[in-house]
Protein backbone atom coordinates (compact mmCIF):
# COMPACT_ATOMS: atom_id res chain seq x y z
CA UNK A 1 -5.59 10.20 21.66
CA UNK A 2 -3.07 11.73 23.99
CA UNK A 3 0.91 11.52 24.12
CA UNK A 4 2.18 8.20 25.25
CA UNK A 5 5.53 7.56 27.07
CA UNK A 6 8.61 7.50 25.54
CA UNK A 7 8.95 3.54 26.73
CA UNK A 8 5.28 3.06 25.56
CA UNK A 9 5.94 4.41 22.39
CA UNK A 10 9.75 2.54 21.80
CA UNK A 11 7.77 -0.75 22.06
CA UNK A 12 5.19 0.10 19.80
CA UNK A 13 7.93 0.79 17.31
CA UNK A 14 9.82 -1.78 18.07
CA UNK A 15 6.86 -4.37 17.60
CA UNK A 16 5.44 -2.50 14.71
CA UNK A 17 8.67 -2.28 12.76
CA UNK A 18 9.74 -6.28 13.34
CA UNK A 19 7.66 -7.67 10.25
CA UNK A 20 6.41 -4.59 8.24
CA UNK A 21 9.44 -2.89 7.37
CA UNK A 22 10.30 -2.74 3.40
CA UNK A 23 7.19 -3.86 2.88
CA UNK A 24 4.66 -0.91 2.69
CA UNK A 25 4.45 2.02 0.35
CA UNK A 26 6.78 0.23 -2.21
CA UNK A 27 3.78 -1.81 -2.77
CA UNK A 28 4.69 -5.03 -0.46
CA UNK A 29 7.84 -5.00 -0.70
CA UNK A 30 8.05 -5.50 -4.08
CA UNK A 31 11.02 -3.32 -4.69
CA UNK A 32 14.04 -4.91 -3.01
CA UNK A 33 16.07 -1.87 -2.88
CA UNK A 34 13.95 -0.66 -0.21
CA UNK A 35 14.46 -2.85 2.22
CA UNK A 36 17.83 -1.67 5.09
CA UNK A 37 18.07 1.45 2.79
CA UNK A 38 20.41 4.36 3.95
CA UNK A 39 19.33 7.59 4.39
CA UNK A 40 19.78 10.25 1.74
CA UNK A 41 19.17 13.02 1.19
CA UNK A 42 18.35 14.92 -2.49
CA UNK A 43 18.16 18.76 -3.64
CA UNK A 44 17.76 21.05 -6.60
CA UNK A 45 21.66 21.19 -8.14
CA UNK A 46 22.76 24.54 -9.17
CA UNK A 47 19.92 26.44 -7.35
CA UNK A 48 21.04 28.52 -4.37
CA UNK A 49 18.34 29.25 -1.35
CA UNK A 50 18.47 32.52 -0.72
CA UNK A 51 17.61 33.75 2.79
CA UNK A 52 14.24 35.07 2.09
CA UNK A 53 13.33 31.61 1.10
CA UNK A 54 12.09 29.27 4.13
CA UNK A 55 13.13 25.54 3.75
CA UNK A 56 10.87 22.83 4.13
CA UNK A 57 12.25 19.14 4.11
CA UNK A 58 10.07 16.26 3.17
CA UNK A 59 11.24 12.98 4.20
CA UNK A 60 9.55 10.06 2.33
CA UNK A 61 10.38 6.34 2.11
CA UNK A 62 10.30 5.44 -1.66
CA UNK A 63 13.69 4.65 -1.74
CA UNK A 64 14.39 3.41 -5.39
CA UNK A 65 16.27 6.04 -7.57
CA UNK A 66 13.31 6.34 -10.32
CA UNK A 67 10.85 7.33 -7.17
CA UNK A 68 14.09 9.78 -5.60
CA UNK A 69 14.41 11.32 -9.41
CA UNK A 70 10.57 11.53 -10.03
CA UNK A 71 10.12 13.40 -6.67
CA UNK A 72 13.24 15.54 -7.18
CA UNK A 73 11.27 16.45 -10.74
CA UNK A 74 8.30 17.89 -9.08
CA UNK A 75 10.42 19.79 -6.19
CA UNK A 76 12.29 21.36 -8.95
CA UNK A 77 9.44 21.96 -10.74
CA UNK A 78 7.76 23.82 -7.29
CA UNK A 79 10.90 25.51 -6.04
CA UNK A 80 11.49 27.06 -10.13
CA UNK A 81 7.56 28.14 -9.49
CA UNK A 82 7.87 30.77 -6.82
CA UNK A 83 10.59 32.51 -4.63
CA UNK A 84 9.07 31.99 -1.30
CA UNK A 85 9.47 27.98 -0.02
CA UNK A 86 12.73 25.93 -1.43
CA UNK A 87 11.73 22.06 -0.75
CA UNK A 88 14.36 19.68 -0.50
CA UNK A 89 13.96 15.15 -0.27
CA UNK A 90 15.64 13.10 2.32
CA UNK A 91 14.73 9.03 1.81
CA UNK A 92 14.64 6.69 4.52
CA UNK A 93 13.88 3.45 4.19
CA UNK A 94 10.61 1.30 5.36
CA UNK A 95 13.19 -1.01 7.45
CA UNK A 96 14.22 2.01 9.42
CA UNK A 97 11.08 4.48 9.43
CA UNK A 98 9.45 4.13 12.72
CA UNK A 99 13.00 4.12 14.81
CA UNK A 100 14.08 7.16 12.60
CA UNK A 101 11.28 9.09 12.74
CA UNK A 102 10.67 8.60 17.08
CA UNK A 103 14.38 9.68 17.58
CA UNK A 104 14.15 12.43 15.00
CA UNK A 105 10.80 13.46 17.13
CA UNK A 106 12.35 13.03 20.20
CA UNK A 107 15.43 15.20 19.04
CA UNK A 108 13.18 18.05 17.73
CA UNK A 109 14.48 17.42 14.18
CA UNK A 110 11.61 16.00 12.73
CA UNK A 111 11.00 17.15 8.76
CA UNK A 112 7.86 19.11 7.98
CA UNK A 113 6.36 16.88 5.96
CA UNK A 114 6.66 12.95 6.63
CA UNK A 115 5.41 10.40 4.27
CA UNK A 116 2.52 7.97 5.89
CA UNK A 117 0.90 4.70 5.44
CA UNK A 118 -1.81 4.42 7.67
CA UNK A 119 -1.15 1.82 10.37
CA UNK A 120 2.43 4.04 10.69
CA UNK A 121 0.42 7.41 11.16
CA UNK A 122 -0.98 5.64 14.19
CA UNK A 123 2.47 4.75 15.72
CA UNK A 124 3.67 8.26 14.62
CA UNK A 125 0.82 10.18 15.98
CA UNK A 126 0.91 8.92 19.52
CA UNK A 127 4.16 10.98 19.67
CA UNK A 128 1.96 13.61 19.74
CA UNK A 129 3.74 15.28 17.15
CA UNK A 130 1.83 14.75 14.32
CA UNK A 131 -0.58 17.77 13.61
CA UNK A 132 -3.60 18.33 11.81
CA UNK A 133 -3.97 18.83 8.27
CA UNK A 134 -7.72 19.33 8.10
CA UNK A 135 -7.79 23.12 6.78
CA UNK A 136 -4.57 22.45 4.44
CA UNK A 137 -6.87 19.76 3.33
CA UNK A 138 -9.59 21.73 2.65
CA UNK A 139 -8.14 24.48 0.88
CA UNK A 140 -6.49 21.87 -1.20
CA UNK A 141 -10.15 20.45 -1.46
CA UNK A 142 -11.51 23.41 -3.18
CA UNK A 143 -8.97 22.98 -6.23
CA UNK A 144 -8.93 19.02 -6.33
CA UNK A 145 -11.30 16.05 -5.77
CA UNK A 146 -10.25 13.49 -3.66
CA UNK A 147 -11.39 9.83 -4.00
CA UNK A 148 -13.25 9.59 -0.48
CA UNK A 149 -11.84 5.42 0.11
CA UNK A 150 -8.22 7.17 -0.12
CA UNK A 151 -9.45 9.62 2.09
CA UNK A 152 -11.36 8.33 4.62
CA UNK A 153 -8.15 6.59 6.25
CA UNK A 154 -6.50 9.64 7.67
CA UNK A 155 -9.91 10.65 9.62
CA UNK A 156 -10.04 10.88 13.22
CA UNK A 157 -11.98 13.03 16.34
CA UNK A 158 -13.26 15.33 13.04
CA UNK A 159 -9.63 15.86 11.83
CA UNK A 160 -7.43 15.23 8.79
CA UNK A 161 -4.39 13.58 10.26
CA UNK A 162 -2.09 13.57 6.71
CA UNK A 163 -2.97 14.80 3.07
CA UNK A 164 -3.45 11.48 0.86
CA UNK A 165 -0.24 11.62 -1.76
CA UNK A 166 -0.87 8.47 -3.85
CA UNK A 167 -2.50 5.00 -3.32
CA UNK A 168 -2.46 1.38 -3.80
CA UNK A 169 -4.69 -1.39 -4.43
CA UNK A 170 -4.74 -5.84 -5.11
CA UNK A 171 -6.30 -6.99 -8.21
CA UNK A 172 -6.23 -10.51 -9.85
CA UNK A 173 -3.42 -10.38 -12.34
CA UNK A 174 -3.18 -13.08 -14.81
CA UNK A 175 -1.08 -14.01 -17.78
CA UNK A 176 -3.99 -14.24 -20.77
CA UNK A 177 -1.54 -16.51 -22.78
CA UNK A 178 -2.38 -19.20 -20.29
CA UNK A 179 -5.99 -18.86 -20.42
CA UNK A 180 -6.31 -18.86 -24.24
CA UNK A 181 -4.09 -21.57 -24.45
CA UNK A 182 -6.20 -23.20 -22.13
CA UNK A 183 -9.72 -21.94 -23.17
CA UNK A 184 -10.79 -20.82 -19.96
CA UNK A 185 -11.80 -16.96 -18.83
CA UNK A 186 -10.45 -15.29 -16.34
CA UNK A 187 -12.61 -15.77 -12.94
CA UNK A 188 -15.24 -13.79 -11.12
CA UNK A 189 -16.12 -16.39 -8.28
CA UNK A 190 -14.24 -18.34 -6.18
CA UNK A 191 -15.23 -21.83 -7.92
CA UNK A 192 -13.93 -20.80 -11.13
CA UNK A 193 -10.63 -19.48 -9.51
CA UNK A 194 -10.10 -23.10 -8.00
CA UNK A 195 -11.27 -24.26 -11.46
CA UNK A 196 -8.44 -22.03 -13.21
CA UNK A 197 -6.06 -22.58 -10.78
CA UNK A 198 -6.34 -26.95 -10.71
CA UNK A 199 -6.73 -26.62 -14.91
CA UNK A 200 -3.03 -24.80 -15.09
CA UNK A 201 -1.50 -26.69 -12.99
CA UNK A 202 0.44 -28.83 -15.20
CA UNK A 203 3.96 -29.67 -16.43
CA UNK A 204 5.64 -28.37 -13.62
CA UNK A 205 3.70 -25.10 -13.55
CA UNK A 206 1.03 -23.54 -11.29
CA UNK A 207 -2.36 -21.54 -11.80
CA UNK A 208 -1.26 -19.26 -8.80
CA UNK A 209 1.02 -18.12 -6.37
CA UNK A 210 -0.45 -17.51 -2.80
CA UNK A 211 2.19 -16.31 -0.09
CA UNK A 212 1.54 -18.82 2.91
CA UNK A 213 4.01 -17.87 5.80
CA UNK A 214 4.52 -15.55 7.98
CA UNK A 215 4.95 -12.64 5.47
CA UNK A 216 3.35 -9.25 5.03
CA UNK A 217 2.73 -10.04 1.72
CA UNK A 218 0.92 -13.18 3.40
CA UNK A 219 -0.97 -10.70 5.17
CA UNK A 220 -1.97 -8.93 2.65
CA UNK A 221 -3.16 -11.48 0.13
CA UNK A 222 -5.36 -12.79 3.23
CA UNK A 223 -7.03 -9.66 3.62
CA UNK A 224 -7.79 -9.09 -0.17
CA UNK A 225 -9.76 -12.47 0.26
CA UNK A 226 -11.39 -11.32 3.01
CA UNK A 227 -12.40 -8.47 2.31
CA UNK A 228 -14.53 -9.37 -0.81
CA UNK A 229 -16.08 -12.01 1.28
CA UNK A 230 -17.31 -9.38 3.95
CA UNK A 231 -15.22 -10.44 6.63
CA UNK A 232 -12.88 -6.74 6.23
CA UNK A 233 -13.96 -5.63 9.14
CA UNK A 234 -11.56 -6.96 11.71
CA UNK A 235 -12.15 -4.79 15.10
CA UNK A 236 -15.81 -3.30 16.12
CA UNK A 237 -16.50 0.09 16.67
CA UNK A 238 -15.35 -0.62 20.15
CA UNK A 239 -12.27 -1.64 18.48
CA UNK A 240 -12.71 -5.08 19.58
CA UNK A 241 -11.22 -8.13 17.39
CA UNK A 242 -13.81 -9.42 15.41
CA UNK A 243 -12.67 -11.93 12.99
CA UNK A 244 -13.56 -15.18 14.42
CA UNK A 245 -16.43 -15.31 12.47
CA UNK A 246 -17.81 -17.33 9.58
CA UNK A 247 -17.00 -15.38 6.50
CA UNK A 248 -13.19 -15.05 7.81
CA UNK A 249 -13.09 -18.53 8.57
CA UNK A 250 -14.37 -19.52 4.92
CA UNK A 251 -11.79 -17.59 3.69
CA UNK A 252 -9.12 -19.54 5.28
CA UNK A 253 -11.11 -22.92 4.30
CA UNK A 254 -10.69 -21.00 0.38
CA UNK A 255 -7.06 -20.45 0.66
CA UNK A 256 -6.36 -24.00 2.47
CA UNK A 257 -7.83 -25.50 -0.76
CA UNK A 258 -5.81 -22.92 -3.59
CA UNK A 259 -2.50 -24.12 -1.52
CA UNK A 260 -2.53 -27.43 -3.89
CA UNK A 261 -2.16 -24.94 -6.97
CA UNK A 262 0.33 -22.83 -5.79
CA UNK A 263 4.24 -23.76 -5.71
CA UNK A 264 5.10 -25.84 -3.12
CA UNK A 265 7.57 -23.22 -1.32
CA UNK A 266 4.82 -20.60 -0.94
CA UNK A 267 5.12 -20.86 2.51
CA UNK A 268 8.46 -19.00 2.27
CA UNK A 269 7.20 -16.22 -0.22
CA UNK A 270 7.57 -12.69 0.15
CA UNK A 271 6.28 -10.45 -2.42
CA UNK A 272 9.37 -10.33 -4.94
CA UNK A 273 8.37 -14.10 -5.18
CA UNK A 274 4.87 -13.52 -5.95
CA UNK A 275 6.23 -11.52 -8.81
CA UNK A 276 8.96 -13.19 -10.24
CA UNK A 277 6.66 -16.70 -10.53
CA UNK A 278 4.09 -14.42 -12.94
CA UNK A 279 6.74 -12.79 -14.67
CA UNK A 280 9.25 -15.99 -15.42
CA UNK A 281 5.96 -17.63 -16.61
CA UNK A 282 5.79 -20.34 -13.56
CA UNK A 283 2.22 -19.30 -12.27
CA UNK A 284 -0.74 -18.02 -14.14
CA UNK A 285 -2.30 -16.04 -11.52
CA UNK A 286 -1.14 -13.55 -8.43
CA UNK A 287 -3.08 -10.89 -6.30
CA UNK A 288 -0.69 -7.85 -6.39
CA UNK A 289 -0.78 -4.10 -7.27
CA UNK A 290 1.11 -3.15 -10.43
CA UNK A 291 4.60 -2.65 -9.20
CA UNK A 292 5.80 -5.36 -11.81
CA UNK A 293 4.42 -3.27 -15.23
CA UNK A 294 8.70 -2.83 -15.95
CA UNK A 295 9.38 -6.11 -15.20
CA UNK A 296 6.80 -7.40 -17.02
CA UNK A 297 8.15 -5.76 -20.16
CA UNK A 298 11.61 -6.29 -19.82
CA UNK A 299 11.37 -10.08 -18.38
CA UNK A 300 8.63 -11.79 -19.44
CA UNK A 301 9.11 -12.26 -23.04
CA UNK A 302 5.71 -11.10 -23.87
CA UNK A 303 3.65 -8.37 -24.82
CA UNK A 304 1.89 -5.79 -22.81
CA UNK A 305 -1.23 -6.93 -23.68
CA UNK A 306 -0.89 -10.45 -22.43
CA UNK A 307 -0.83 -9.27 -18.88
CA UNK A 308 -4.56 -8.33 -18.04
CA UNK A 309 -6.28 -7.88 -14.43
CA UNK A 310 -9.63 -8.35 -13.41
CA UNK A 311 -11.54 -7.13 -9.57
CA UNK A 312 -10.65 -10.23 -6.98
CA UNK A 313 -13.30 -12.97 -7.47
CA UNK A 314 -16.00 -13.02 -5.01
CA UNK A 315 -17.55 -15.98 -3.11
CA UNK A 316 -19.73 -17.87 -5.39
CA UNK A 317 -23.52 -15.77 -4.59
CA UNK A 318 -22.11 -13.40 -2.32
CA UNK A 319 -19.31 -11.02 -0.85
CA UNK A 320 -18.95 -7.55 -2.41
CA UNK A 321 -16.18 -5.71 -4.88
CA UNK A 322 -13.18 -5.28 -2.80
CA UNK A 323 -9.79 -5.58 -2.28
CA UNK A 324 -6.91 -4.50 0.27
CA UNK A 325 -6.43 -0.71 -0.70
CA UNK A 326 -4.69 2.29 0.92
CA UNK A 327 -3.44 5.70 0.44
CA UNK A 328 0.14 6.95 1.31
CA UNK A 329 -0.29 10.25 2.40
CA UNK A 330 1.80 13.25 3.73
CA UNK A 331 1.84 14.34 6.91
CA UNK A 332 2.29 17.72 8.38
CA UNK A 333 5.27 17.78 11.28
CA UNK A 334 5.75 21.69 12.21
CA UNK A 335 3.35 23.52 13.64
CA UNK A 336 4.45 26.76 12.69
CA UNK A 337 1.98 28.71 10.39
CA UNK A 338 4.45 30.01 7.62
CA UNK A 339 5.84 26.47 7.43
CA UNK A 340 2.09 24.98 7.04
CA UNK A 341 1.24 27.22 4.68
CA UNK A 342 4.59 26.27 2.79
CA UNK A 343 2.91 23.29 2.62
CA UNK A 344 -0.43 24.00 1.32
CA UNK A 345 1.43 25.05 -1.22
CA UNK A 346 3.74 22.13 -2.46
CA UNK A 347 1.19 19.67 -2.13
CA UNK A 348 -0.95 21.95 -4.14
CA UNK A 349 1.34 21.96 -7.01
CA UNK A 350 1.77 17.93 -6.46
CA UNK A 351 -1.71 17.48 -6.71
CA UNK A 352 -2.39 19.55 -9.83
CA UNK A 353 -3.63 16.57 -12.59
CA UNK A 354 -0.43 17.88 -15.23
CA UNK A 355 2.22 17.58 -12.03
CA UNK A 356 0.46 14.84 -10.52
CA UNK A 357 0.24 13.06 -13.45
CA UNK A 358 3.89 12.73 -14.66
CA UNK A 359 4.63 12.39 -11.03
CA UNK A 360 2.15 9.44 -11.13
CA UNK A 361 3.28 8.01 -14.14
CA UNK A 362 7.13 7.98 -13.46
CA UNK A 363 7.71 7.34 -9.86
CA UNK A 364 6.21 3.71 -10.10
CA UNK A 365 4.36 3.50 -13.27
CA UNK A 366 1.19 0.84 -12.33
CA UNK A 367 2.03 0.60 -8.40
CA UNK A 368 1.24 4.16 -7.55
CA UNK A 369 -2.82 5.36 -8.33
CA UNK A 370 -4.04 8.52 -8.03
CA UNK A 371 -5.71 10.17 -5.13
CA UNK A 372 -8.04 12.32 -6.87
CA UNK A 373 -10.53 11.84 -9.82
CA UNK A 374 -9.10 13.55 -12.47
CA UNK A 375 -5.40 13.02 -12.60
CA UNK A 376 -5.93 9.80 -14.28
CA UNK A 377 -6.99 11.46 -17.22
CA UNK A 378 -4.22 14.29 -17.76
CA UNK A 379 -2.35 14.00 -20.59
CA UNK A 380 1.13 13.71 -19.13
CA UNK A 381 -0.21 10.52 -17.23
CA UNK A 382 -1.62 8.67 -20.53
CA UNK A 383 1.53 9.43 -22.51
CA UNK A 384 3.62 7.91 -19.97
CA UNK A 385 6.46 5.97 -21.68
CA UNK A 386 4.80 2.15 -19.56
CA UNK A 387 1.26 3.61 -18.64
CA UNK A 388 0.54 4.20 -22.64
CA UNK A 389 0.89 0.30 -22.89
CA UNK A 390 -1.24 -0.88 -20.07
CA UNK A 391 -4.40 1.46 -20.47
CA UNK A 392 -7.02 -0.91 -19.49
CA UNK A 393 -5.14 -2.56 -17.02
CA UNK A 394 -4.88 0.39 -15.60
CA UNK A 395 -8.55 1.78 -16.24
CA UNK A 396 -9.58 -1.30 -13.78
CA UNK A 397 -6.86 -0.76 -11.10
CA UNK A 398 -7.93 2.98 -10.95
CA UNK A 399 -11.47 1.68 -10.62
CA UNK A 400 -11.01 -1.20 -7.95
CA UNK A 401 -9.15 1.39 -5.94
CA UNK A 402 -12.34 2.94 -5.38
CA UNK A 403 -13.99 -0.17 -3.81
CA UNK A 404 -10.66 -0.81 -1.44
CA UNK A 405 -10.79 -1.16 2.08
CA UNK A 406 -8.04 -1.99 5.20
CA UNK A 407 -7.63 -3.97 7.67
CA UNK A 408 -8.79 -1.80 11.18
CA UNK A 409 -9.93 1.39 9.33
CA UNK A 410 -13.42 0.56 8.09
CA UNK A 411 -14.83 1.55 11.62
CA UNK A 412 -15.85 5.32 11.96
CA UNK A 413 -12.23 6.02 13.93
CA UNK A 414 -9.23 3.79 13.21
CA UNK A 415 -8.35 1.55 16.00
CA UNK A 416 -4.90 2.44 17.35
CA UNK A 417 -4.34 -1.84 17.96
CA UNK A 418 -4.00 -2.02 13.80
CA UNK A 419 -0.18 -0.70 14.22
CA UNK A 420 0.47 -4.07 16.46
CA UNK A 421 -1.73 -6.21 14.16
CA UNK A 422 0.03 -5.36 10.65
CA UNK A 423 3.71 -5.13 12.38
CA UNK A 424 2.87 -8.73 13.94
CA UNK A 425 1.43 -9.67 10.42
CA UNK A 426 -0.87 -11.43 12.50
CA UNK A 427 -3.23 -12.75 10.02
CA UNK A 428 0.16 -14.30 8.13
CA UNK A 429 1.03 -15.93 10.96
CA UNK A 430 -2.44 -17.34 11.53
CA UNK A 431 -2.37 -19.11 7.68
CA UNK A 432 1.23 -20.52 8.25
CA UNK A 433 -0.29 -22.28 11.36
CA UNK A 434 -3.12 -23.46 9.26
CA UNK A 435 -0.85 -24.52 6.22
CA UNK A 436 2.48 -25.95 8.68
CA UNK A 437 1.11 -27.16 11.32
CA UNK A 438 -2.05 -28.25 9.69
CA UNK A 439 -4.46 -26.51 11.75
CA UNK A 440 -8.37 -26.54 10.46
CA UNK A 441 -9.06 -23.33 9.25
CA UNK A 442 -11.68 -22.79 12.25
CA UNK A 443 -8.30 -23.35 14.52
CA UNK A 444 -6.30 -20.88 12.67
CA UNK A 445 -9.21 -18.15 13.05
CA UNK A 446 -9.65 -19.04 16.78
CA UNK A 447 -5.95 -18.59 17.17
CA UNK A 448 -5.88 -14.91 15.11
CA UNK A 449 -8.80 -13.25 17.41
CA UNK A 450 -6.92 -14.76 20.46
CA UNK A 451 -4.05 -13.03 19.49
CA UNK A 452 -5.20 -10.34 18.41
CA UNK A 453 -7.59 -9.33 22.11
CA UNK A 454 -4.00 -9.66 23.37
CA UNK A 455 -2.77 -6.37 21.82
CA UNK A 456 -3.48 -3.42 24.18
């Protein structure tokens, strides 16, 4: 993919950034205090840089002060570990990522390292400014195992485009309470999710919430539905829309029938609503990541152990173990050799399980997985002060991650339309026609792949 004009590229932003915005690596939004956040900026205190020393900046997105402290942590940690690289943070936040980081391109001020989701590393690399991180991945390779799903996302024309940092998957939380006072198990099929869902919905309550407008979190959910029903794979190899088709469209006939179980203003729901209705009690069942692990434990008025989570039910005698799952990765911005191998070196020390792991387990303790196999298991992860009380919850997050997939990178190459498609929340928008303006699910489908052949 070559450079693209500066026009071609201002619209991209400015289409990509209308709808996605605080919604991505805080976990869908989840975290309110991302959303219009102001820039900072964060370094060592009391450490001086001396001039032998060559500064690298890493910008990043995770705006919230326990992710600013918990990366500030690990830069201290690196810059007290040698005398040759001093790392400083500066935060920006989701709602103004894309605009920031084209000017700051355009300026020749871009940061070294740049935090990535992967529909943004498409907008940002047709700058042209990204550049390859395939041998800083492999020589971080020989030291570290990667998990290949939270890898394969950053491939493209045999390179590594960024260096998977952390990632992020749906699973089918539930409030156990609710089942045992109901006698019912938790699902594995899509019948006995409708089952659940109809059987809790009673006395003003609901068996689940389900986003239904023109959300990303909307977006999202969708997606986690299709993909365990085989209909994840959105564009061709030719990167041609592909949904119309029947899986996607029984997927939108599944969700059209949970909308009489979920709260009636669902169609307004953005992720912090998702959350709240599990945590205050009013809805027995949400797909989410585990952003809410705090909130559980400071809101709910229940234990830890009364919050479980199980893979995302399948179709009743098909589908596959899925969910919606991506990496947020790093991504290398200079192109000068001592500054690259600067950074070989901080994301080295990241990565190593004992860093990694407190990193892991303090940033966003249940939102943020590990990228490789093994960091999981270090003992400054499992001692974490909210980790320690949700270790199987956890244990099955870590292992749906594995199974994860995303919406336009399960071809062999990404397909450069998926920017457009997630910052149009297309797919959203498609369910809000189906659930307002009571289009048949076949419509709503029709509608989605003839929007979608419109994105050049």
């Amino acid at each position: 993919m070559g450079k693209r004009s500066t026009a071609g590229i201002r619209l991209a932003v400015l289409v990509a950034a209308t709808s996605l915005m605080a919604a991505c690596s805080s976990g869908g939004g989840e975290s309110a205090t991302t959303a219009g956040a102001t820039e900072t900026s964060a370094s060592s205190e009391g450490e001086e840089v001396t001039g032998d020393r060559i500064n690298l900046m890493l910008q990043h997105m995770e705006t919230p002060p326990e992710r600013v402290a918990a990366f500030q942590k690990t830069i201290d940690d690196f810059n007290s570990s040698q005398d040759q690289y001093f790392v400083e943070q500066q935060t920006v936040g989701w709602g103004d990522a894309y605009t920031k980081a084209v000017a700051q391109i355009e300026a020749g001020q871009a940061p070294d390292m740049l935090q990535a989701i992967p529909a943004f590393m498409t907008t940002i690399r047709a700058t042209g400014a990204v550049q390859p991180a395939t041998e800083i991945f492999a020589n971080i390779s020989k030291n570290v195992e990667f998990i290949p799903s939270m890898v394969e996302q950053y491939k493209w024309e045999d390179e590594m485009w960024a260096i998977p940092a952390f990632g992020m998957v749906e699973g089918l939380w539930y409030n156990a309470k609710h089942f045992e006072d109901a006698g019912i198990e938790p699902p594995t099929t899509w019948s006995e999710t409708l089952a659940a869902a109809e059987a809790l919905t009673k006395d003003g309550k609901y068996g689940i919430a389900v986003p239904l407008g023109d959300s990303f979190a909307t977006l999202q959910s969708v997606y986690t539905w299709m993909a365990v029903n085989e209909a994840g794979d959105i564009f061709n190899e030719q990167c041609q829309p592909i949904v119309d088709n029947p899986n996607t469209v029984e997927t939108f006939d599944f969700i059209n029938k949970l909308r009489d179980f979920t709260p009636p203003d669902s169609v307004s729901y953005q992720w912090a609503e998702v959350e709240n209705a599990l945590v205050a009690g009013n809805v027995s069942m949400i797909t989410f990541k585990g952003s809410f692990l705090r909130g559980w434990l400071a809101n709910s008025g229940q234990s830890a152990d009364e919050l479980k989570v199980v893979p995302i039910p399948r179709p009743d005698g098909k589908g596959k173990d899925s969910s919606l799952s991506y990496s947020n990765a790093i991504m290398v911005m200079t192109d000068d050799p001592q500054r690259q191998a600067g950074i070989e070196a901080f994301m080295s020390f990241y990565l190593q399980d004992e860093n990694y792991g407190e990193w892991l387990a303090t940033a966003e303790p249940g939102l943020f997985l590990p990228v490789t196999t093994t960091a999981d298991k270090s003992q400054s992860y499992t001692s974490g002060e909210i980790i320690s009380q949700f270790p199987d919850q956890m244990a099955e997050q870590i292992s749906n991650n594995g199974n994860g997939q995303l919406y336009g990178f399960t071809q062999e190459a990404y397909c450069p339309q998926v920017g457009e498609f997630e910052g149009q929340v297309l797919a959203a928008k498609a369910v809000e026609r189906m659930i307002v303006n009571e289009e048949t699910p076949q419509q709503a489908v029709t509608w989605l792949q003839s929007e979608m052949a419109k994105i050049g």
